[in-house]
C-alpha atoms as a PDB file:
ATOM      1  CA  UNK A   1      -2.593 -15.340 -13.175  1.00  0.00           C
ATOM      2  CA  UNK A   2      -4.663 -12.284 -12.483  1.00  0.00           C
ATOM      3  CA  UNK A   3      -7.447 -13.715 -15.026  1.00  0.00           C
ATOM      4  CA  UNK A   4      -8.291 -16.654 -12.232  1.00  0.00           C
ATOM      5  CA  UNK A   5     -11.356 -16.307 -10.139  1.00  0.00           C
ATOM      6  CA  UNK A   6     -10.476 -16.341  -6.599  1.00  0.00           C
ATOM      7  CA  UNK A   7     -13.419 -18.236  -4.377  1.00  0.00           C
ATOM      8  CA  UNK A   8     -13.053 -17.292  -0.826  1.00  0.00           C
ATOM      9  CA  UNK A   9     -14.779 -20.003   1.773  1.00  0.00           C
ATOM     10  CA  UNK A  10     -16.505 -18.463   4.246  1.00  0.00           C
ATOM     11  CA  UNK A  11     -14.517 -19.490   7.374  1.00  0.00           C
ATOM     12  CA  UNK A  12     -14.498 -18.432  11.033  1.00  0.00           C
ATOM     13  CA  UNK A  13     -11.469 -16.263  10.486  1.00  0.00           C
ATOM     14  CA  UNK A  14     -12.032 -14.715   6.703  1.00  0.00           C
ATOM     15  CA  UNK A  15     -13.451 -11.683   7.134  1.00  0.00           C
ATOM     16  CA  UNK A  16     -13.642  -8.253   4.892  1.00  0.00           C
ATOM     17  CA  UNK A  17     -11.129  -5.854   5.655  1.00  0.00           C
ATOM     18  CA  UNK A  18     -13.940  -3.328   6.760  1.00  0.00           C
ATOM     19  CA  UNK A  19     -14.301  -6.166   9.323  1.00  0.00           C
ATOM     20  CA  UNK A  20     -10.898  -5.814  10.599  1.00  0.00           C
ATOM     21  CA  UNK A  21     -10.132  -3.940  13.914  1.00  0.00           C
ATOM     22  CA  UNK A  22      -7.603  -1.292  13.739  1.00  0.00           C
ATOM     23  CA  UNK A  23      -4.117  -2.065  14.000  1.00  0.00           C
ATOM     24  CA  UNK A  24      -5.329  -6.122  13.172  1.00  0.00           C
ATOM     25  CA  UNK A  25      -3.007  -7.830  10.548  1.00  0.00           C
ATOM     26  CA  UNK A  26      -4.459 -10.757   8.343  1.00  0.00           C
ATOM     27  CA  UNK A  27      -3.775 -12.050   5.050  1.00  0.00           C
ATOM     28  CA  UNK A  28      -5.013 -11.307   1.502  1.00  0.00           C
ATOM     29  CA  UNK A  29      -6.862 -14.874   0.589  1.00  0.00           C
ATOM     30  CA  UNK A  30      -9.071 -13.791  -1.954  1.00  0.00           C
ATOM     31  CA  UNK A  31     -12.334 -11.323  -3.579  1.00  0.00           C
ATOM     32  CA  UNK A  32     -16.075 -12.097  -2.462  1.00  0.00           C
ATOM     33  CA  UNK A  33     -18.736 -13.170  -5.133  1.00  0.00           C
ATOM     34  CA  UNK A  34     -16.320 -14.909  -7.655  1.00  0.00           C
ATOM     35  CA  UNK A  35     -15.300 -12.186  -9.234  1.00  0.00           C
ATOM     36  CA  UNK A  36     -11.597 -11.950 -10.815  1.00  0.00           C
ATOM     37  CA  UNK A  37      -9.255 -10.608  -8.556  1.00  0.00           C
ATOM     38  CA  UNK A  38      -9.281  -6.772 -10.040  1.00  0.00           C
ATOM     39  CA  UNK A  39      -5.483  -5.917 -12.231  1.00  0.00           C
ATOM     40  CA  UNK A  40      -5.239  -2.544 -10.097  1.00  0.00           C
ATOM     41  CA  UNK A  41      -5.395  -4.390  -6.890  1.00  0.00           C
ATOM     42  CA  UNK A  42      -2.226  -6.539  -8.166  1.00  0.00           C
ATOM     43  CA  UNK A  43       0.037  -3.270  -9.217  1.00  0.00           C
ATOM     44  CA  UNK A  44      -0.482  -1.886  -6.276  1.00  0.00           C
ATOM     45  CA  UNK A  45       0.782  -4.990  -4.445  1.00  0.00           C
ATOM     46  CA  UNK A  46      -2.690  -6.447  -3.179  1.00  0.00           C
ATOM     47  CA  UNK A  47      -3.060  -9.553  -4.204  1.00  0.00           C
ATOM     48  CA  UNK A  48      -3.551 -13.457  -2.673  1.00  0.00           C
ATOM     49  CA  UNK A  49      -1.177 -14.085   0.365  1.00  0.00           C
ATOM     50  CA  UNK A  50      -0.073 -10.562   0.974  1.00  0.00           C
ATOM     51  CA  UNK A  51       0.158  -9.611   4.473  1.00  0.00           C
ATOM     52  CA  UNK A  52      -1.492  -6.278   5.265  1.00  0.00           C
ATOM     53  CA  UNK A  53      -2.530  -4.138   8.439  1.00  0.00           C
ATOM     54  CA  UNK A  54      -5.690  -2.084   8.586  1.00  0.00           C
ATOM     55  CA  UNK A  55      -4.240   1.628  10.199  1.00  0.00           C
ATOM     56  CA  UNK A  56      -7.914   3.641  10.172  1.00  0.00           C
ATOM     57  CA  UNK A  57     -11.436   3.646   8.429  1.00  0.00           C
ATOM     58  CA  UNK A  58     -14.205   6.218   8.526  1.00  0.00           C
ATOM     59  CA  UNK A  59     -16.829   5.240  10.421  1.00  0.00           C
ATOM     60  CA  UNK A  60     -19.275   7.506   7.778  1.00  0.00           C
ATOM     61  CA  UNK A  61     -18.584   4.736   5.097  1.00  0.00           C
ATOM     62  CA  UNK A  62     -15.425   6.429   3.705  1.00  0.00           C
ATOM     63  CA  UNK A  63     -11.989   4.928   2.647  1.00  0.00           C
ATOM     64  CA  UNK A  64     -10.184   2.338   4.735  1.00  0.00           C
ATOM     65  CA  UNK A  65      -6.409   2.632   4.924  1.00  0.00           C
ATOM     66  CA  UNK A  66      -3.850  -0.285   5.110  1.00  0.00           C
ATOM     67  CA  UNK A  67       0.020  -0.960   5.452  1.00  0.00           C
ATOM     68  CA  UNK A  68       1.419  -3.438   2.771  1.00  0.00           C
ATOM     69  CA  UNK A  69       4.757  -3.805   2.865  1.00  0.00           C
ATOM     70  CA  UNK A  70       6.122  -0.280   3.585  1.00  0.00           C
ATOM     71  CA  UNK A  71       3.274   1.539   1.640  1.00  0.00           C
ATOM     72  CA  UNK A  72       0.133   3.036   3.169  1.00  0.00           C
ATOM     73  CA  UNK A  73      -2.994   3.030   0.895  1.00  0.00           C
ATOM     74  CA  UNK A  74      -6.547   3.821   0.987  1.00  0.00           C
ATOM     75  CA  UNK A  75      -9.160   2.031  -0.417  1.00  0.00           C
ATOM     76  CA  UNK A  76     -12.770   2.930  -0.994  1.00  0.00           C
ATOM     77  CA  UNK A  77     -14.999   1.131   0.909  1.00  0.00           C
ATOM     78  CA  UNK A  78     -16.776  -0.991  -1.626  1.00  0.00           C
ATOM     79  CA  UNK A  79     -13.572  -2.255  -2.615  1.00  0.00           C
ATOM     80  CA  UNK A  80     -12.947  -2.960   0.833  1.00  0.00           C
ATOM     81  CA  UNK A  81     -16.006  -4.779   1.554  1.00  0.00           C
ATOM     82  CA  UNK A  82     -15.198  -7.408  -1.316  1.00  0.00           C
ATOM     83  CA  UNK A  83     -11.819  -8.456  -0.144  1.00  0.00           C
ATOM     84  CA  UNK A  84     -11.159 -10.702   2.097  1.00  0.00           C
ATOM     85  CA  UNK A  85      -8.485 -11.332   4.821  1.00  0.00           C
ATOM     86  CA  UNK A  86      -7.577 -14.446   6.621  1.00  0.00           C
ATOM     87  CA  UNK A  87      -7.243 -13.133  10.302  1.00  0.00           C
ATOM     88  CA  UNK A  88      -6.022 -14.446  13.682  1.00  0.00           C
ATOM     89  CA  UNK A  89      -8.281 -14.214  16.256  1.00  0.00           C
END
C-alpha cells in the first residue's frame, strides 16, 4: 500500500543510493526518516524490493541515474539521498 511508512534499519549493507559505487546493484528496501514511500517513486517502478543499478552521478551534487528493469532514470539528488538500497558488499 503506498500509504505505509517504510522504516529502514540502519544496517551494515543499507546504504543511500548516492552511496552506491557505479555500476553496484542493490535492492530498494525502503525511504529514510519515516516518511511514506513517495506515489511518483511507485509509477515509475521504484518501490520496496526492486532491484536497481546505479549507471553515473555528478559529483557537483546533481542527478544520479539508475537501471530498473530496462529503463534508465535520473533522480535528483535529494531524492536520492533518502532512499535506501540493500547492497552486497
Amino acid at each position: 500500500m503506498v500509504t505505509e511508512k517504510m522504516v529502514v534499519t540502519m544496517a551494515k549493507n543499507v546504504i543511500p543510493i548516492t552511496e552506491m559505487r557505479i555500476g553496484e546493484e542493490g535492492t530498494i528496501v525502503g525511504i529514510k526518516d519515516k516518511e511514506p514511500f513517495p506515489r511518483r517513486l511507485w509509477v515509475l517502478g521504484l518501490f520496496p524490493g526492486k532491484k536497481i543499478r546505479k549507471l553515473s552521478s555528478s559529483l557537483a551534487g546533481g542527478s544520479v541515474v539508475l537501471r530498473c528493469g530496462t529503463q534508465e532514470l535520473a533522480l535528483g539528488r535529494g531524492l536520492a539521498t533518502r532512499i535506501m538500497v540493500e547492497v552486497e558488499r
